[in-house]
C-alpha atoms as a PDB file:
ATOM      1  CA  UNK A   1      -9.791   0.659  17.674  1.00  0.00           C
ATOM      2  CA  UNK A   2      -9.987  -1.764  15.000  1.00  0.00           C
ATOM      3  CA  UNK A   3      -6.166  -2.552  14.723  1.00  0.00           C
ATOM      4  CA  UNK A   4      -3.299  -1.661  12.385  1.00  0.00           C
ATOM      5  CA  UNK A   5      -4.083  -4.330  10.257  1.00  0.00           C
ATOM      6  CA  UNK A   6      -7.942  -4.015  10.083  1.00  0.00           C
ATOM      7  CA  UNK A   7      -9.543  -2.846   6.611  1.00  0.00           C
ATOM      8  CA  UNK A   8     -10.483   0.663   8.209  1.00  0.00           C
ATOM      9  CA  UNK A   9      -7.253   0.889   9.072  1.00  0.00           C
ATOM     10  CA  UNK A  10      -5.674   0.590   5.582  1.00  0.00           C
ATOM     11  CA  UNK A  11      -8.023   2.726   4.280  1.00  0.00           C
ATOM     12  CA  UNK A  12      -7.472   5.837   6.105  1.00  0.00           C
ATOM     13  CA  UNK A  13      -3.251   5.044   5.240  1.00  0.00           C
ATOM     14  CA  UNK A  14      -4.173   4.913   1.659  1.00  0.00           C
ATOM     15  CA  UNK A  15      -6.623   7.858   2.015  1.00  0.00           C
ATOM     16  CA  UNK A  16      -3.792  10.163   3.706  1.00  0.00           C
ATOM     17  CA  UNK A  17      -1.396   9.096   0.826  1.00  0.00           C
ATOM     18  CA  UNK A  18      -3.864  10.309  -1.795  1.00  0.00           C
ATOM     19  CA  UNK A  19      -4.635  13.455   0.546  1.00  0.00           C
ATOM     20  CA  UNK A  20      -0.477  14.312   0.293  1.00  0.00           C
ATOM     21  CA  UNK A  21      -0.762  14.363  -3.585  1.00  0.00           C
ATOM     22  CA  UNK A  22      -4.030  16.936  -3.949  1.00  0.00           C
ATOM     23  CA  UNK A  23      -1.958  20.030  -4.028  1.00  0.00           C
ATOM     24  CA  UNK A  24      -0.612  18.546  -7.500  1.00  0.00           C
ATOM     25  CA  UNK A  25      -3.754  18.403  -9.065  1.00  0.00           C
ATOM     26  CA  UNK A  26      -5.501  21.824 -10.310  1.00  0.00           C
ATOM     27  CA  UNK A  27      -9.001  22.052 -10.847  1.00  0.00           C
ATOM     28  CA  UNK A  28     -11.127  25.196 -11.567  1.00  0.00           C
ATOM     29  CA  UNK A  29     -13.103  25.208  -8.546  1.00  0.00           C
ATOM     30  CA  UNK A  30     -10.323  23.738  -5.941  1.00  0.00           C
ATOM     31  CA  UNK A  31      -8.028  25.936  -3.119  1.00  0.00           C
ATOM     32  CA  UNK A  32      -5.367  23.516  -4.098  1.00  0.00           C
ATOM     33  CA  UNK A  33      -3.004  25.628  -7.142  1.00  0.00           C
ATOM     34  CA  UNK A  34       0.382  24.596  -7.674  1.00  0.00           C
ATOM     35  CA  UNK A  35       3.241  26.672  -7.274  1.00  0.00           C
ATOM     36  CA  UNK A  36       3.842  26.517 -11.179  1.00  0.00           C
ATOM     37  CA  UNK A  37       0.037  27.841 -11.590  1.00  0.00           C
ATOM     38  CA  UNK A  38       0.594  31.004  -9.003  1.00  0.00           C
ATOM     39  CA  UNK A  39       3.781  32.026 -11.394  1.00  0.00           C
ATOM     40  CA  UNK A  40       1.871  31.692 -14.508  1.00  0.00           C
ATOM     41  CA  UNK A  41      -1.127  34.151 -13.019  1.00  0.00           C
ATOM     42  CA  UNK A  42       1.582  36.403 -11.694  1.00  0.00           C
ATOM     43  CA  UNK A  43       3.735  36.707 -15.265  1.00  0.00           C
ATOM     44  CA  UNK A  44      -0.230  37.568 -16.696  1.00  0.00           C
ATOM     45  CA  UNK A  45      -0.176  39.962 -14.274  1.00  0.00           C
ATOM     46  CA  UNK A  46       3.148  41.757 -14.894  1.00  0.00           C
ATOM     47  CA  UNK A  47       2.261  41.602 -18.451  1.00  0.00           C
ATOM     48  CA  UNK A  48      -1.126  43.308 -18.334  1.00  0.00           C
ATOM     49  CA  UNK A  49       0.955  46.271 -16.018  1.00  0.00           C
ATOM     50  CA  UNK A  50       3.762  46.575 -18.566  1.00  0.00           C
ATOM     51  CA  UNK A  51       1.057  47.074 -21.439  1.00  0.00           C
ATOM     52  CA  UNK A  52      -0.802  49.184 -19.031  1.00  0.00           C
ATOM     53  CA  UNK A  53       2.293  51.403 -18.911  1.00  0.00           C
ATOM     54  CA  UNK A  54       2.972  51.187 -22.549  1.00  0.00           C
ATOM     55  CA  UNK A  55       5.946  48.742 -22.859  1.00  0.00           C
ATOM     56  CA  UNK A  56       4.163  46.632 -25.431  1.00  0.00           C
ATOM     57  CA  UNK A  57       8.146  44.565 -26.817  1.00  0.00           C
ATOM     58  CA  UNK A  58       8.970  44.048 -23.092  1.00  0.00           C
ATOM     59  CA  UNK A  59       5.263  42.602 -22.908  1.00  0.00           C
ATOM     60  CA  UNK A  60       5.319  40.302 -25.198  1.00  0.00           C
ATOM     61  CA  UNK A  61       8.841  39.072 -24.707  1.00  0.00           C
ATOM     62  CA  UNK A  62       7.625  38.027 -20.738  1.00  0.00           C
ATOM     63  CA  UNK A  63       4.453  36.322 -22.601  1.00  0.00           C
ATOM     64  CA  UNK A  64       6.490  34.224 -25.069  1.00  0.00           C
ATOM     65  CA  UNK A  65       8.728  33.231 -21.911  1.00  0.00           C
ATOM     66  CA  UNK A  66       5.351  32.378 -20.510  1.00  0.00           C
ATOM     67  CA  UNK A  67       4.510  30.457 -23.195  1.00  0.00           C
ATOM     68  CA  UNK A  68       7.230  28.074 -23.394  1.00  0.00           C
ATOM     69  CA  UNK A  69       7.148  27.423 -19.560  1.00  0.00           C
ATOM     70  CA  UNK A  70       3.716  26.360 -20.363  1.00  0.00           C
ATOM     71  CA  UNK A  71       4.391  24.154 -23.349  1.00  0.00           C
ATOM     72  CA  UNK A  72       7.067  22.565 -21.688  1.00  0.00           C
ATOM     73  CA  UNK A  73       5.205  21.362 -18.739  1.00  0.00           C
ATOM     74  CA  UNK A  74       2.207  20.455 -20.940  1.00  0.00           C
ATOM     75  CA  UNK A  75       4.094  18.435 -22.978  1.00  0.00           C
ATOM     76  CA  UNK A  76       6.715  16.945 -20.716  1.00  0.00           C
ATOM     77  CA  UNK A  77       4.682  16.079 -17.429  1.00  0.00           C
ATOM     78  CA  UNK A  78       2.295  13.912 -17.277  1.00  0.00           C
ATOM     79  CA  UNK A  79      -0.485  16.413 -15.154  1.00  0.00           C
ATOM     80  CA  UNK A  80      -3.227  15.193 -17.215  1.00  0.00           C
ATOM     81  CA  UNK A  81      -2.327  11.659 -16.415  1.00  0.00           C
ATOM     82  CA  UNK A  82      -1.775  12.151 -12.511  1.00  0.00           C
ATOM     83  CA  UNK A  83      -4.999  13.899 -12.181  1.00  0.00           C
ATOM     84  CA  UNK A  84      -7.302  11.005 -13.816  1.00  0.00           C
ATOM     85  CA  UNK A  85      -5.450   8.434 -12.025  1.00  0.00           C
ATOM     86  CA  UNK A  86      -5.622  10.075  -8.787  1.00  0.00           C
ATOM     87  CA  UNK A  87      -9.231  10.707  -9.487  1.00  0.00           C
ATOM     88  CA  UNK A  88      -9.970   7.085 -10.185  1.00  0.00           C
ATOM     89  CA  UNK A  89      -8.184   6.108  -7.679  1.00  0.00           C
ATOM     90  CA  UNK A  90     -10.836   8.142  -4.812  1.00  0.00           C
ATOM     91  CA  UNK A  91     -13.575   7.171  -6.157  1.00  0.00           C
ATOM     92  CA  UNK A  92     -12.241   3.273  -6.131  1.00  0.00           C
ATOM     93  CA  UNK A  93     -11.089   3.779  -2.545  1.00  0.00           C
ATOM     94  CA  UNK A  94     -14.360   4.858  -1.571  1.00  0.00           C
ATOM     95  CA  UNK A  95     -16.107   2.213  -3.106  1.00  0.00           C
ATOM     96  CA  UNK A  96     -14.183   0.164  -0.782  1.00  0.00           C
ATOM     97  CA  UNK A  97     -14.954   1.866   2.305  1.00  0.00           C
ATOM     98  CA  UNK A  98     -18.731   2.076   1.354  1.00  0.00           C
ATOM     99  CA  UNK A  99     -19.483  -1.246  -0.606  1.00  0.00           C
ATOM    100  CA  UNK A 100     -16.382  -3.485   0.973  1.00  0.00           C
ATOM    101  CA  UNK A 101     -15.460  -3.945  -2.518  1.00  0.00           C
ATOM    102  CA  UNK A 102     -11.481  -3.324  -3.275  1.00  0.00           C
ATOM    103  CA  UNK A 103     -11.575  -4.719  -7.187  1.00  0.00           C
ATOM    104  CA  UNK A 104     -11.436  -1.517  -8.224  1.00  0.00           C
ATOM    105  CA  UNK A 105      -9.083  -0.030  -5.774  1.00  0.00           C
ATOM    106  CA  UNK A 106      -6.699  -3.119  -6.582  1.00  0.00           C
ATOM    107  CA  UNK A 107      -6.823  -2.022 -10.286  1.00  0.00           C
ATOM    108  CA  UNK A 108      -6.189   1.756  -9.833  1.00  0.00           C
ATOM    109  CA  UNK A 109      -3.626   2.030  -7.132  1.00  0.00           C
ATOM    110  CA  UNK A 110      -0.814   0.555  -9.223  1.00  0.00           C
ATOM    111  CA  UNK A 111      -1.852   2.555 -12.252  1.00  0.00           C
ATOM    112  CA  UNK A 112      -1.598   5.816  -9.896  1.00  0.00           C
ATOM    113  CA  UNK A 113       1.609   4.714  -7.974  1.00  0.00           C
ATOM    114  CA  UNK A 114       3.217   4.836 -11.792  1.00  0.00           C
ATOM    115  CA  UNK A 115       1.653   8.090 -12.558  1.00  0.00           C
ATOM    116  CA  UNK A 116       2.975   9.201  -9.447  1.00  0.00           C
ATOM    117  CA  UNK A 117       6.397   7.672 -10.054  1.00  0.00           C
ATOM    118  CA  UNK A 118       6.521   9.827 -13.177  1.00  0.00           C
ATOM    119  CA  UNK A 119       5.753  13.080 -11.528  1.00  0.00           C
ATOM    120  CA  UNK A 120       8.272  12.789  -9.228  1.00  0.00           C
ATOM    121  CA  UNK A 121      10.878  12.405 -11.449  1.00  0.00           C
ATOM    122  CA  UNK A 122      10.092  15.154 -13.651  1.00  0.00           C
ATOM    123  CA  UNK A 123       9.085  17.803 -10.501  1.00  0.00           C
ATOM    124  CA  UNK A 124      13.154  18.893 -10.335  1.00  0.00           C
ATOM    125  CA  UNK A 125      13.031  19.303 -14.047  1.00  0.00           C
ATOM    126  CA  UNK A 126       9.648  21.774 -13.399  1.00  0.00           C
ATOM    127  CA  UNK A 127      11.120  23.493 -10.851  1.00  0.00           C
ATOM    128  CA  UNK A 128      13.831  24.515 -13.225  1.00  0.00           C
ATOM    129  CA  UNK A 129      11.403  25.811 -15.983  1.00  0.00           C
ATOM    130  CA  UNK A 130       9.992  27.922 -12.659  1.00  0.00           C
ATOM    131  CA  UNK A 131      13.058  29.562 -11.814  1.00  0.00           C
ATOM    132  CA  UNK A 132      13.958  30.209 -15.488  1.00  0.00           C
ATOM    133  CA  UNK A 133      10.777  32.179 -16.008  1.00  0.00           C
ATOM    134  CA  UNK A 134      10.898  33.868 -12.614  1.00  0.00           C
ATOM    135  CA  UNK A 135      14.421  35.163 -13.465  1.00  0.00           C
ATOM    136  CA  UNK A 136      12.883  35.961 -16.916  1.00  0.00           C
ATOM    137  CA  UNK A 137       9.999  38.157 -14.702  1.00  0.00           C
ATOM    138  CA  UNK A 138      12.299  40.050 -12.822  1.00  0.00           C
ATOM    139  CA  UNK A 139      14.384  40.659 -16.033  1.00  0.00           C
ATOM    140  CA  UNK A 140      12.135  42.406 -17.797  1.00  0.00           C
ATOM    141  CA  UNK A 141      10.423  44.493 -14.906  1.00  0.00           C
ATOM    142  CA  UNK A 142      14.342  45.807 -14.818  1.00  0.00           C
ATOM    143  CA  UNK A 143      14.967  46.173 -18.440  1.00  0.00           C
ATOM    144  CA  UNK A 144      11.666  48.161 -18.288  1.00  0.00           C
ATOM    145  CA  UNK A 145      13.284  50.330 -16.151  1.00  0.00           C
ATOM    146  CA  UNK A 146      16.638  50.956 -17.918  1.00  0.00           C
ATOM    147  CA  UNK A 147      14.360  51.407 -20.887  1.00  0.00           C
ATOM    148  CA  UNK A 148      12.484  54.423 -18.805  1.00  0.00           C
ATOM    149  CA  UNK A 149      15.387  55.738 -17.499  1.00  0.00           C
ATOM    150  CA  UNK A 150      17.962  55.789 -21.024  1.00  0.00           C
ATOM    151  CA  UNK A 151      14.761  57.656 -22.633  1.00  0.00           C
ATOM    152  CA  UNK A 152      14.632  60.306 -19.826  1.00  0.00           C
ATOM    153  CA  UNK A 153      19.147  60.614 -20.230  1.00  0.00           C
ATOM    154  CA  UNK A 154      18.124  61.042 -23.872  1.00  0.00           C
ATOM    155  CA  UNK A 155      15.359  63.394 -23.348  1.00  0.00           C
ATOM    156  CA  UNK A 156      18.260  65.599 -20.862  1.00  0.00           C
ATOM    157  CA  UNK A 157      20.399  65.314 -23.269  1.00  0.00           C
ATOM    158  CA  UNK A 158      18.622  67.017 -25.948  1.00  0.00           C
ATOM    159  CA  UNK A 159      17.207  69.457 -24.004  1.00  0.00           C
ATOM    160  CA  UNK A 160      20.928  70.266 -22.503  1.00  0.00           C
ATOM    161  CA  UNK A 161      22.301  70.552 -26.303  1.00  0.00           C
ATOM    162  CA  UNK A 162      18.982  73.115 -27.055  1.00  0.00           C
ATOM    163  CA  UNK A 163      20.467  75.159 -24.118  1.00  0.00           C
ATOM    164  CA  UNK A 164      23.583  75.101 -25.350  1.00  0.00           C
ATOM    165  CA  UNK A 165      22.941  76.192 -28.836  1.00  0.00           C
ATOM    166  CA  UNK A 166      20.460  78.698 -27.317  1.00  0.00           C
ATOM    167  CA  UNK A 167      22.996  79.879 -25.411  1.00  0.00           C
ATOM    168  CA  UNK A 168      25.397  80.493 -27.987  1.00  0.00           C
ATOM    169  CA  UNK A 169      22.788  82.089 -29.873  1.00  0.00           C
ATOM    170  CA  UNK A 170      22.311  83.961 -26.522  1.00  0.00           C
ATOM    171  CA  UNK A 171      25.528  85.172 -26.688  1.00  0.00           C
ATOM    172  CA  UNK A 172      25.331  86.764 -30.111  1.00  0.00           C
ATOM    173  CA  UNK A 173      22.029  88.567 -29.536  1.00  0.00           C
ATOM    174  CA  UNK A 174      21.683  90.106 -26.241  1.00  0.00           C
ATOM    175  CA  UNK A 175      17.569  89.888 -26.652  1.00  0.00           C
ATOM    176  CA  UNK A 176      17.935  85.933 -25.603  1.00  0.00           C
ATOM    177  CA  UNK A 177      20.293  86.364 -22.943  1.00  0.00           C
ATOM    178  CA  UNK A 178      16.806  85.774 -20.915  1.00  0.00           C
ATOM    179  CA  UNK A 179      15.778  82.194 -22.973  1.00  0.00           C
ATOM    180  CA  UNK A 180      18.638  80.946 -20.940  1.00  0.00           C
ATOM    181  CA  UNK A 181      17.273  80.989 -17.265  1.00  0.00           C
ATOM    182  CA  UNK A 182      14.308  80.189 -18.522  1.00  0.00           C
ATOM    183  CA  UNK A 183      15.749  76.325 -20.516  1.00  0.00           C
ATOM    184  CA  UNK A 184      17.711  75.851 -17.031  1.00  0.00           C
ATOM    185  CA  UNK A 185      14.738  76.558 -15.313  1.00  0.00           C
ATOM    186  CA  UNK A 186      12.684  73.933 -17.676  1.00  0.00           C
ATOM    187  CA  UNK A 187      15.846  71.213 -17.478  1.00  0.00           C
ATOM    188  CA  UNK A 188      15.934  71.361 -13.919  1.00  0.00           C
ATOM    189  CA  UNK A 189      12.129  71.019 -13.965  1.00  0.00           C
ATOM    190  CA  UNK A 190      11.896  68.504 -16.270  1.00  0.00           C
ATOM    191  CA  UNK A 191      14.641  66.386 -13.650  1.00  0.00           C
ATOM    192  CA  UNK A 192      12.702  66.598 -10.963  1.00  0.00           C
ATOM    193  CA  UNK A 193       9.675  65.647 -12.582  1.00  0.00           C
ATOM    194  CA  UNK A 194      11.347  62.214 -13.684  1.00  0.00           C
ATOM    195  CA  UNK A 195      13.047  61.599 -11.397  1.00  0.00           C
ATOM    196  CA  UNK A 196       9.846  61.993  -9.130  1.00  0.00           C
ATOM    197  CA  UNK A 197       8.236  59.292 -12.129  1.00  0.00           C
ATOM    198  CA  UNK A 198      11.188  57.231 -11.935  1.00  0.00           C
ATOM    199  CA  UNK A 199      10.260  56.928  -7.775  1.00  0.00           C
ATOM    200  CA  UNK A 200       6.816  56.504  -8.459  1.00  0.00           C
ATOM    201  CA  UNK A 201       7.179  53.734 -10.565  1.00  0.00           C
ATOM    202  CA  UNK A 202       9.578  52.233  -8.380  1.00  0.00           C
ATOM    203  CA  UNK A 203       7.164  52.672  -5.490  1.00  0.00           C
ATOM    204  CA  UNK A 204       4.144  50.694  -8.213  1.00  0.00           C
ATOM    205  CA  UNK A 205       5.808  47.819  -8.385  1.00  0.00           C
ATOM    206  CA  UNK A 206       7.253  47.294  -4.665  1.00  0.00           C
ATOM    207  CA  UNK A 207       3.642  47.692  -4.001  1.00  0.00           C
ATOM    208  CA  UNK A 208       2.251  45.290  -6.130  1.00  0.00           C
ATOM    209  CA  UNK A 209       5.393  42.696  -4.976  1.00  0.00           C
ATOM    210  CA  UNK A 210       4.022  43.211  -1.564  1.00  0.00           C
ATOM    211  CA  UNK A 211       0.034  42.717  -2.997  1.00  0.00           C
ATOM    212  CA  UNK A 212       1.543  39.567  -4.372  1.00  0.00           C
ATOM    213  CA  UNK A 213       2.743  38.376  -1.335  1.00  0.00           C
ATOM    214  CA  UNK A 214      -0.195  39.282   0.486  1.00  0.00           C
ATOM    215  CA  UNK A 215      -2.533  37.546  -1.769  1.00  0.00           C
ATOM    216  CA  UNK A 216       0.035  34.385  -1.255  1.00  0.00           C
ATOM    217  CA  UNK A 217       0.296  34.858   2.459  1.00  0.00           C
ATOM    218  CA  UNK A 218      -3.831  35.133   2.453  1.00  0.00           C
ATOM    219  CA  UNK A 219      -4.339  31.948  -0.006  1.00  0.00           C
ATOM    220  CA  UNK A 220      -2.370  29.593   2.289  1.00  0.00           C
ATOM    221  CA  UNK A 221      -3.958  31.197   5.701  1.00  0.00           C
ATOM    222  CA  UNK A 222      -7.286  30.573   4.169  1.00  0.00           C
ATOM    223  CA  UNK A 223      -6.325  27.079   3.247  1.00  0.00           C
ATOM    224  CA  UNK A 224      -4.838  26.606   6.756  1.00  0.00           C
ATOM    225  CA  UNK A 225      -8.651  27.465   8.190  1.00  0.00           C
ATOM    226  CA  UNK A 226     -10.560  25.429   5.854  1.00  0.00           C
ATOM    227  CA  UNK A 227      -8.472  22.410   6.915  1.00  0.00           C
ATOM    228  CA  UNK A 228      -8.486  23.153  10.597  1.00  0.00           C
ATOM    229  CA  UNK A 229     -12.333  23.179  10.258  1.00  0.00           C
ATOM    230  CA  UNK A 230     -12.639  20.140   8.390  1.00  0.00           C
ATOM    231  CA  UNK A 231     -10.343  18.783  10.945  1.00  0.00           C
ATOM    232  CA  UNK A 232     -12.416  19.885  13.609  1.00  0.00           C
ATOM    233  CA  UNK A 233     -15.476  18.463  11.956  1.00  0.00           C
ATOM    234  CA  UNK A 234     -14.621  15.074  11.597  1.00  0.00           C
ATOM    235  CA  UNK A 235     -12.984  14.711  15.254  1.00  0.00           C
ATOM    236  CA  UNK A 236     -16.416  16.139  16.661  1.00  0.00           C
ATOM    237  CA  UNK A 237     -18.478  13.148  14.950  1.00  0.00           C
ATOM    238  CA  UNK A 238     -15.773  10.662  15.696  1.00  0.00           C
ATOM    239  CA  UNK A 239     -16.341  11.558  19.073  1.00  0.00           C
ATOM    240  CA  UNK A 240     -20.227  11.696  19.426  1.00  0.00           C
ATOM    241  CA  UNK A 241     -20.316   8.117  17.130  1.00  0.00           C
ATOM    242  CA  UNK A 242     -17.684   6.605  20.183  1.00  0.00           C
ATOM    243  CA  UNK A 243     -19.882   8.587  22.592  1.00  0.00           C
ATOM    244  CA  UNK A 244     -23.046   7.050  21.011  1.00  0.00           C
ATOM    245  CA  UNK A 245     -21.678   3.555  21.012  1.00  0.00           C
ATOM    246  CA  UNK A 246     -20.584   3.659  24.855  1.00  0.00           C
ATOM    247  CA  UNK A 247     -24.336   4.233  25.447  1.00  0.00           C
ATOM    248  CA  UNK A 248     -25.496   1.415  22.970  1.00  0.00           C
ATOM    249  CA  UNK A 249     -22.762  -1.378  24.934  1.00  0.00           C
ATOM    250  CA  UNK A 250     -24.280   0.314  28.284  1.00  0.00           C
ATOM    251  CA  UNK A 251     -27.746  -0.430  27.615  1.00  0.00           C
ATOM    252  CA  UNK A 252     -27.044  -4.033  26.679  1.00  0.00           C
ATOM    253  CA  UNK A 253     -24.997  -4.687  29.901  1.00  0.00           C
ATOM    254  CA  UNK A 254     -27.859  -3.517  31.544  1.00  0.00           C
ATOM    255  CA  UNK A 255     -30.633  -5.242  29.985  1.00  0.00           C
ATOM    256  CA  UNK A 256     -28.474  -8.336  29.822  1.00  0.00           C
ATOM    257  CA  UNK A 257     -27.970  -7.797  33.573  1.00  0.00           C
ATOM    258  CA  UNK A 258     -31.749  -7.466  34.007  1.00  0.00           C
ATOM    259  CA  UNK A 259     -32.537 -10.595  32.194  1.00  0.00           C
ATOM    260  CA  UNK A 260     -29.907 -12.880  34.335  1.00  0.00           C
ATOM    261  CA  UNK A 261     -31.969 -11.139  37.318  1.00  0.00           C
ATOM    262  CA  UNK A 262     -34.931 -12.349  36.120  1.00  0.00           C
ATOM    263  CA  UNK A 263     -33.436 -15.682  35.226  1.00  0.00           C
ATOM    264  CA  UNK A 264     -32.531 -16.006  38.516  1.00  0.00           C
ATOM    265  CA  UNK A 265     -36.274 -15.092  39.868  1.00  0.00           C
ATOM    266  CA  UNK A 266     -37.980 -17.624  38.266  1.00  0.00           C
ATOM    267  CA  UNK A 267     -34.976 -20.467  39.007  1.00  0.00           C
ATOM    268  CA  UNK A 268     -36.079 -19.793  42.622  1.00  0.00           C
ATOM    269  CA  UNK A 269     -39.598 -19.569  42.338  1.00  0.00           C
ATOM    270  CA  UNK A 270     -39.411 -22.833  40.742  1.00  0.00           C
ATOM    271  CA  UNK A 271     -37.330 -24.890  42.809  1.00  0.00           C
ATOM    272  CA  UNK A 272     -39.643 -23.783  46.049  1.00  0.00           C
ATOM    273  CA  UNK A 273     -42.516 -25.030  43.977  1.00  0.00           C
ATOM    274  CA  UNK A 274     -41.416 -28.168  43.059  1.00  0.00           C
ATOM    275  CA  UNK A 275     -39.697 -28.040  46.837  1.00  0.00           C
ATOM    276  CA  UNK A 276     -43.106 -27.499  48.351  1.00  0.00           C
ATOM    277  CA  UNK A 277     -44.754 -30.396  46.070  1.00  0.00           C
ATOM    278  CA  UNK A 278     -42.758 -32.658  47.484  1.00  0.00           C
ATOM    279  CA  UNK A 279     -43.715 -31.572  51.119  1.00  0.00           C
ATOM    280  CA  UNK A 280     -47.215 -31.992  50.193  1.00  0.00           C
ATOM    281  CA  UNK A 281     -46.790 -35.694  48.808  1.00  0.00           C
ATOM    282  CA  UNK A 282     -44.915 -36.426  51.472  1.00  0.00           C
ATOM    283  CA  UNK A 283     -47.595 -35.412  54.408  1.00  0.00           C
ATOM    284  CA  UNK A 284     -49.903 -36.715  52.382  1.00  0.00           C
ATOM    285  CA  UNK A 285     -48.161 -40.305  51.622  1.00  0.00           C
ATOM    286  CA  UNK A 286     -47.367 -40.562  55.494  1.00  0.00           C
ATOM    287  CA  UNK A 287     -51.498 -39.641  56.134  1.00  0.00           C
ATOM    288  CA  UNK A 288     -52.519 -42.315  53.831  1.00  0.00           C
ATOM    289  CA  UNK A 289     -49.946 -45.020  55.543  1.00  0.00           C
ATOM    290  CA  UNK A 290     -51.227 -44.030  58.876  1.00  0.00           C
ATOM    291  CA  UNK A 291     -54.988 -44.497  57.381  1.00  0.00           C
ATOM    292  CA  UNK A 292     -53.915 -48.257  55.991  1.00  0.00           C
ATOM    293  CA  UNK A 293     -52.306 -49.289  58.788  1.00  0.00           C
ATOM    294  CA  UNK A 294     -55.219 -48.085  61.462  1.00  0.00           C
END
């Protein structure tokens, strides 16, 4: 409408530019979370369900792991930076739009492409740290495991060296000989019973994974909606302001068409005046000859 090089134009391109970089900015009360965020609330998650379940060393080894992931990013990205200039940068680019005043918006934009600039090149590095401490997640959740499962061999195995001995004693006094069936009995018990725990806690955590990747599959839907409606939103009044505008340009064609009418009224009405004037002095010039010359 206004052409690619208009003002509006350039500032919906710059306004889509900044709109590309919001998912890199966290704020408490935005939908927009990085990636890197969503791993550091799931490691606090696996590490409030290991302590839950008593594996306080494998706990705190996934929470120093956490920590450095954090510290790195903190001190080798420049989040802090991105988010102010990005920041300044909207509220310079609306000034524009509402005041027609870019001084600002020709001060912040370079200072945000080099903030920008920066991110970019250390994302890969970030993305590293992120796969470091996801394979440092799934590490532990298996050592916590092997952990579980060496204690219940151990656990076996004494109880399989008790029989034995009580079976020897068994042997030698033929009052025991019962005590045997009865430590089979509580070994073959005590088998089942873990190996019905180690299956339950199996089944926990594919359970939680798939909580996890419901919550994820939930969070983007939700931010899918809320951008749909905003979407929505703004094409309904960009459509009743065009519709609205139509209406304005009709009602001057037709008032401008009303007034040339009108124009054209009073042209005529004149000229048969001034036509009719004329008739008049002329009867009456060729009355008053006629009069002289009689």
């Amino acid at each position: 409408k206004h052409g690619v090089d208009s003002t509006e134009a350039q500032i919906a391109q710059h306004r889509a530019e900044l709109a590309r970089t919001r998912e890199f900015v966290y704020s408490d009360d935005s939908p927009y979370w990085t990636k890197w965020y969503k791993l550091k609330g799931k490691v606090r998650w696996v590490w409030n369900q290991l302590k839950l379940k008593g594996y306080y060393i494998v706990a705190a080894e996934i929470e120093r792991s956490r920590e450095v992931f954090c510290n790195r990013i903190e001190e080798e990205s420049n989040c802090e930076g991105l988010s102010s200039a990005r920041n300044a940068a909207v509220e310079a680019l609306n000034k524009w739009e509402q005041e027609d005043d870019r001084t600002d918006w020709n001060e912040a934009k370079p200072k945000y492409d080099a903030e920008l600039a920066k991110w970019n090149e250390f994302k890969p590095k970030g993305e590293e740290y992120a796969e470091v401490l996801e394979e440092k997640i799934c590490k532990c959740v298996r050592t916590s495991l092997t952990v579980h499962a060496t204690a219940q061999d151990y656990e076996i195995s004494t109880l399989k060296n008790e029989l034995s001995q009580k079976g020897r004693e068994a042997q030698q006094i033929g009052e025991l000989h019962g005590r045997t069936n009865e430590l089979d009995a509580t070994v073959e018990e005590m088998r089942t019973w873990i190996q019905s725990l180690i299956h339950m806690n199996q089944s926990l955590i594919n359970g939680q994974c798939k909580q996890l990747e419901e919550f994820e599959a939930s969070a983007r839907t939700t931010l899918e909606q809320e951008w749909q409606i905003w979407l929505e939103r703004t094409t309904s009044t960009h459509t009743n302001l065009v519709n609205w505008i139509q209406e304005r340009i009709a009602e001057m064609a037709a008032l401008e068409k009303e007034e040339a009418a009108a124009r054209n009224d009073y042209k005529h009405e004149f000229y048969d005046s001034i036509k009719e004037i004329d008739n008049r002095r002329l009867a009456l010039k060729e009355m008053l000859s006629g009069s002289i010359f009689d």
